[in-house]
Protein backbone atom coordinates (compact mmCIF):
# COMPACT_ATOMS: atom_id res chain seq x y z
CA UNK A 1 -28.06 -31.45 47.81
CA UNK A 2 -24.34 -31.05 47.46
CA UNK A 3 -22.44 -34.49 46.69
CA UNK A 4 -19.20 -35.53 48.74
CA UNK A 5 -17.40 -35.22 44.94
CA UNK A 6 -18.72 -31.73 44.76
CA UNK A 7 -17.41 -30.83 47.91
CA UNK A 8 -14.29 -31.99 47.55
CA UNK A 9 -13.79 -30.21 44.34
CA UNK A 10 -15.43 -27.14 45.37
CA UNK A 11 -12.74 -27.31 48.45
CA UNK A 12 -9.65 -28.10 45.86
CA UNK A 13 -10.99 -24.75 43.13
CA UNK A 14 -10.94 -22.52 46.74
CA UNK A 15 -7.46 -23.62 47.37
CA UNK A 16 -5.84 -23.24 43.84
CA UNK A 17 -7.79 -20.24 43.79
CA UNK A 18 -6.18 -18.62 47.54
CA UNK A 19 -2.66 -20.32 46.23
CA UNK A 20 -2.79 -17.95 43.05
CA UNK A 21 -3.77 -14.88 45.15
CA UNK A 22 -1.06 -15.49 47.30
CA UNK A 23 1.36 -15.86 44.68
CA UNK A 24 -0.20 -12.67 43.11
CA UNK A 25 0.45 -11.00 46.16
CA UNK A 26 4.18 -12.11 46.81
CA UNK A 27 5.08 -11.27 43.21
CA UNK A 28 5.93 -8.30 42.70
CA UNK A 29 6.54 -8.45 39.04
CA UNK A 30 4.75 -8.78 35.87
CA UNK A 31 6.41 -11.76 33.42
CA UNK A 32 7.68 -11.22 30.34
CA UNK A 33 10.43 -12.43 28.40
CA UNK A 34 12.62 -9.17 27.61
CA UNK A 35 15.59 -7.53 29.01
CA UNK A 36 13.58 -4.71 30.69
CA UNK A 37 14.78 -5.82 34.11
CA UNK A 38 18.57 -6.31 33.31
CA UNK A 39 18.90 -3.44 31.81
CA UNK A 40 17.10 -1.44 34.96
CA UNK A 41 19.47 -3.52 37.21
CA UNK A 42 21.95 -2.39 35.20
CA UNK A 43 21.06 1.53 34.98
CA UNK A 44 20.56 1.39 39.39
CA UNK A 45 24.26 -0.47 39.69
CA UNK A 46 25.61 2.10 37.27
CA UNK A 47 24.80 5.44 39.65
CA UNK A 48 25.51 3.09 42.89
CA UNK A 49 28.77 1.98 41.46
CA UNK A 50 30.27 5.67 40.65
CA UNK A 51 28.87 6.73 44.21
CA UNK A 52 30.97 3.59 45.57
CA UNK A 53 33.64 3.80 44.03
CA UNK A 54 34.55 7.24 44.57
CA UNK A 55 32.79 9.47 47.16
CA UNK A 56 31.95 6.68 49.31
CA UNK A 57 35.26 5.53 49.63
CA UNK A 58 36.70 9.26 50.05
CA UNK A 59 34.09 9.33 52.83
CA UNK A 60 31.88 12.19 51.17
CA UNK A 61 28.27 11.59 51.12
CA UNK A 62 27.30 14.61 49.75
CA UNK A 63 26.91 13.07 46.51
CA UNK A 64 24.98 10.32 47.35
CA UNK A 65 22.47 12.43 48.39
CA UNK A 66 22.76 14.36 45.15
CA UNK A 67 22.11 11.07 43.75
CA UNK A 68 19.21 10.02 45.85
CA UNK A 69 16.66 11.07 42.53
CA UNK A 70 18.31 9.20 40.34
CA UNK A 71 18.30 6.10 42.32
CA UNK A 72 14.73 6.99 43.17
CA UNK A 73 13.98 6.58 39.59
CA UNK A 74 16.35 3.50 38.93
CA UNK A 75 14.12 1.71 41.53
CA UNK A 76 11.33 2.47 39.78
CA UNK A 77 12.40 1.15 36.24
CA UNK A 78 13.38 -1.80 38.59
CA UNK A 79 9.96 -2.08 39.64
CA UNK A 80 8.05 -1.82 36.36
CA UNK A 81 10.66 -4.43 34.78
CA UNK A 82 9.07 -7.94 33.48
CA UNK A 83 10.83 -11.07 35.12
CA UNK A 84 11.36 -13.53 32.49
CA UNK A 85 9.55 -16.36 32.81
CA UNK A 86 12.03 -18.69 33.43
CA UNK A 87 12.50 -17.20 37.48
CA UNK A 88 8.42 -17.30 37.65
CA UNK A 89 8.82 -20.36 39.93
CA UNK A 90 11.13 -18.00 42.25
CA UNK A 91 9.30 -14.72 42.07
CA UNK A 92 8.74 -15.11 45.95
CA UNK A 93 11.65 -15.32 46.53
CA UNK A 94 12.64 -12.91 43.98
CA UNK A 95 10.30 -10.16 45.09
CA UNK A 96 11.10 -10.55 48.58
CA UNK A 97 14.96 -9.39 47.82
CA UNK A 98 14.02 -6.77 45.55
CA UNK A 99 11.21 -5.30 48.23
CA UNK A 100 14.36 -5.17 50.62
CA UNK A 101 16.16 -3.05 47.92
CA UNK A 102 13.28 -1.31 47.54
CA UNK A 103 12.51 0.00 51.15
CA UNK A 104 16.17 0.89 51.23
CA UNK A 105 16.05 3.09 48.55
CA UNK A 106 13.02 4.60 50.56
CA UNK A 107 14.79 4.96 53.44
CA UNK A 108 18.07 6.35 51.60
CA UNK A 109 15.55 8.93 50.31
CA UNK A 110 14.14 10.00 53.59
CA UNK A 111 17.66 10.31 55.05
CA UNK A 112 18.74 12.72 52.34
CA UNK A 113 15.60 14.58 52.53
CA UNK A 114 15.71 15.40 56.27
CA UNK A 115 19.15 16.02 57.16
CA UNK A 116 20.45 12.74 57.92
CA UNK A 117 23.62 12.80 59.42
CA UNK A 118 26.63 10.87 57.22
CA UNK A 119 26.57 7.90 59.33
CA UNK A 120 23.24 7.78 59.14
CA UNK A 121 24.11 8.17 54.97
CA UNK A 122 26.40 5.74 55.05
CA UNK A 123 24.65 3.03 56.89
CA UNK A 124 21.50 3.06 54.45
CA UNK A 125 23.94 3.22 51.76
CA UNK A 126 25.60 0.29 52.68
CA UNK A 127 21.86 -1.56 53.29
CA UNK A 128 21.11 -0.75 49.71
CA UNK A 129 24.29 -2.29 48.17
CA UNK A 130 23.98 -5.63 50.25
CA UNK A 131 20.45 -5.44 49.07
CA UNK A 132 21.08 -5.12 45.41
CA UNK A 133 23.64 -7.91 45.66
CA UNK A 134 21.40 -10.19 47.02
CA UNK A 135 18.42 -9.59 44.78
CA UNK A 136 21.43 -10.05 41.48
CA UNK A 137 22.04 -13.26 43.65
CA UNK A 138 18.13 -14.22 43.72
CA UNK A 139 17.83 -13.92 40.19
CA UNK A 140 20.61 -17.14 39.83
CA UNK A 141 19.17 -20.15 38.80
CA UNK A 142 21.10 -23.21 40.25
CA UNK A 143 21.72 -24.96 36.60
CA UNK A 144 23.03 -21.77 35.15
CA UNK A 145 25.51 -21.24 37.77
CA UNK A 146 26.20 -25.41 37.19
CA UNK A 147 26.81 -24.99 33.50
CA UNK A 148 28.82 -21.79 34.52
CA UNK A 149 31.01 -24.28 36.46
CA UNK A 150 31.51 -26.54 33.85
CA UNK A 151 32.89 -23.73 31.21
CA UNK A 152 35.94 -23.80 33.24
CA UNK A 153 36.28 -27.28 34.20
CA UNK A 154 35.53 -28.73 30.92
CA UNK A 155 38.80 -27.05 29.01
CA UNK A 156 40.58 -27.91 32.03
CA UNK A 157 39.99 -31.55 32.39
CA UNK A 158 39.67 -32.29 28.48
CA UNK A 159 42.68 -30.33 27.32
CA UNK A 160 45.03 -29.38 30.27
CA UNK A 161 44.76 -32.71 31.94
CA UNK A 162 45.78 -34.86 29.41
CA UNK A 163 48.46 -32.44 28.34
CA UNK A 164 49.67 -32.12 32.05
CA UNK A 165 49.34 -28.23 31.82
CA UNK A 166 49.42 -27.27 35.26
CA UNK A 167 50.06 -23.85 34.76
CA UNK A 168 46.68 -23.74 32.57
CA UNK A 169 44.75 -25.86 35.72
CA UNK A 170 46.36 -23.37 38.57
CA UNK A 171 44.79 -20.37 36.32
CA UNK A 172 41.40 -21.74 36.27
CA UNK A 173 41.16 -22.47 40.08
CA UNK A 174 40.37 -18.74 41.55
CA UNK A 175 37.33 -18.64 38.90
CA UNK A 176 36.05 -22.57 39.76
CA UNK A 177 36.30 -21.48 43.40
CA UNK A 178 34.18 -17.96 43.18
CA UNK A 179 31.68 -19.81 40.86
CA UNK A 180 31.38 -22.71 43.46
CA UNK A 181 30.72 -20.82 46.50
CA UNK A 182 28.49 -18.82 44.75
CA UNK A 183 26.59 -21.61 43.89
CA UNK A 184 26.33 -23.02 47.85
CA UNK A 185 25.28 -19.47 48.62
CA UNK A 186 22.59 -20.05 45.98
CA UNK A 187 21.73 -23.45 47.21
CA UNK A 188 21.64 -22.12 50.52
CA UNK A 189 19.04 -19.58 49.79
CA UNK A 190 16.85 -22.60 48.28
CA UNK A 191 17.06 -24.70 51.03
CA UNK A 192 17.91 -27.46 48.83
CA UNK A 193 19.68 -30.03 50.97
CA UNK A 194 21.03 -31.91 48.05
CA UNK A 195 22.06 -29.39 45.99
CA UNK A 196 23.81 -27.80 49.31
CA UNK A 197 25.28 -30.56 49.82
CA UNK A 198 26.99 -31.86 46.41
CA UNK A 199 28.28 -28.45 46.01
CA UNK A 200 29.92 -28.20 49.39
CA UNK A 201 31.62 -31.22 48.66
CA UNK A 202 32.33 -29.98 44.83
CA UNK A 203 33.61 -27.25 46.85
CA UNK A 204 35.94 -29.05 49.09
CA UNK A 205 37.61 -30.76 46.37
CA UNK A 206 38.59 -27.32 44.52
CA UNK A 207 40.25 -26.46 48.19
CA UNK A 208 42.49 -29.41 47.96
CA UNK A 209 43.16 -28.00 44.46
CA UNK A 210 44.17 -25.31 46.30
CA UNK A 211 46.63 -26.78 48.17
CA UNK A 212 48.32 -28.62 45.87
CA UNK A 213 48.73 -25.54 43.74
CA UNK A 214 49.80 -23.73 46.61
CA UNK A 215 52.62 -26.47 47.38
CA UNK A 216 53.33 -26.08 43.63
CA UNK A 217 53.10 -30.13 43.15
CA UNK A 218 52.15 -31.08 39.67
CA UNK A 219 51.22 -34.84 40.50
CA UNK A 220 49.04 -33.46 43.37
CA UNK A 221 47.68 -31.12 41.17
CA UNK A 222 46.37 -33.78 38.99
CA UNK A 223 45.16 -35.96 41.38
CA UNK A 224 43.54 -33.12 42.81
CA UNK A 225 41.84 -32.30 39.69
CA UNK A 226 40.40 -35.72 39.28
CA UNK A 227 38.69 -35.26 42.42
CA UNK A 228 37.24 -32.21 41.07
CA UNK A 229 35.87 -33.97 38.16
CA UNK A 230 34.42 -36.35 40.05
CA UNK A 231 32.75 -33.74 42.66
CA UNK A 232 31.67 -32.28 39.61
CA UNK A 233 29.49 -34.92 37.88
CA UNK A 234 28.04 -35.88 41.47
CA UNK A 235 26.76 -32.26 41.30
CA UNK A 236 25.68 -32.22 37.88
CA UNK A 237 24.81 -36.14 37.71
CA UNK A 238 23.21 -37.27 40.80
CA UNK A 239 22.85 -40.59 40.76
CA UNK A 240 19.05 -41.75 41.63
């Protein structure tokens, strides 16, 4: 006769056990610590980027469906890549971009294959470079882009703040401000409320950096910067 304890742990095995599947079955990669799937990212953005930046912008699509083979094949390096083990908690989420990048690579194929019309070219061309985007995106991890924040604040707020450089603090704002909404994108894409938050307001504080720049007001520009610094270690520093 089966005991109550036995039941209860043969029901918790069978649901770590359907848990892994599933995460077997949303992850698309194998994990491995290695730069096999930079450098595929890499090789794909390198035949997308001369196609972009060239006969794309002319408006000539014939060689993007020259190129269709060799993206073909990018996608597959892409695919056999190891994710480093330090995303495996995101490879979900992860895998779920990269299938999107994936299927428009397909469909990109089948275009130039049949006789798809440019606009029809251009369209699925355009799908796959918002795709790759967002699976570069997916592969951010919240405290890297954090720490990437902080490489510009820090000089900022330990060397041109006490030295009332304002010219060195205006130069740093476009970079604080790309780095900082990338981050709320990123935070947005996690659904983390808190994170979201802090870094909207870390956010808001750079834009009234902004402003005093723009009005070219050096006390306003330090001020502002304080506020910064502040927005900054609520990010970084949460208090409990």
């Amino acid at each position: 006769m089966v005991t109550k304890m036995k039941k209860t742990l043969l029901a918790t095995i069978l649901m770590l056990t359907a848990a892994i599947a599933l995460h077997a079955e949303d992850c698309l990669f194998s994990l491995g610590d290695d730069e096999s799937l930079d450098k595929a990212l890499e090789a794909f953005h390198g035949i997308m980027a001369e196609l972009v930046h060239g006969p794309v912008q002319e408006g000539n699509f014939q060689p993007v469906r020259e190129q269709v083979g060799a993206l073909v094949s990018a996608k597959a390096a892409i695919m056999s890549a190891n994710l480093p083990t330090k995303f495996e908690k995101h490879c979900a989420d992860i895998s779920a971009s990269a299938k999107t990048l994936f299927d428009s690579v397909d469909t990109l194929q089948q275009l130039a294959e049949n006789n798809g019309s440019d606009e029809e070219i251009k369209a699925a061309f355009s799908k796959m470079h918002v795709s790759y985007r967002a699976l570069r995106q997916a592969l951010i991890l919240p405290e890297e882009m954090i720490e990437a924040i902080h490489e510009i604040l820090q000089p900022l707020w330990h060397e041109a703040y006490p030295a009332k450089d304002v010219e060195a603090i205006k130069a740093g704002v476009p970079k604080l401000k790309v780095r900082t909404k990338l981050l709320v994108s990123v935070a947005g894409r996690l659904e983390d409320a808190v994170l979201t938050d802090a870094a909207t307001k870390l956010l808001e504080s750079i834009s009234t950096l902004e402003e005093a720049v723009a009005a070219d007001d050096g006390t306003a520009i330090l001020a502002a910067l304080e506020l910064v610094h502040e927005a900054y270690h609520q990010l970084a520093e949460p208090e409990e």
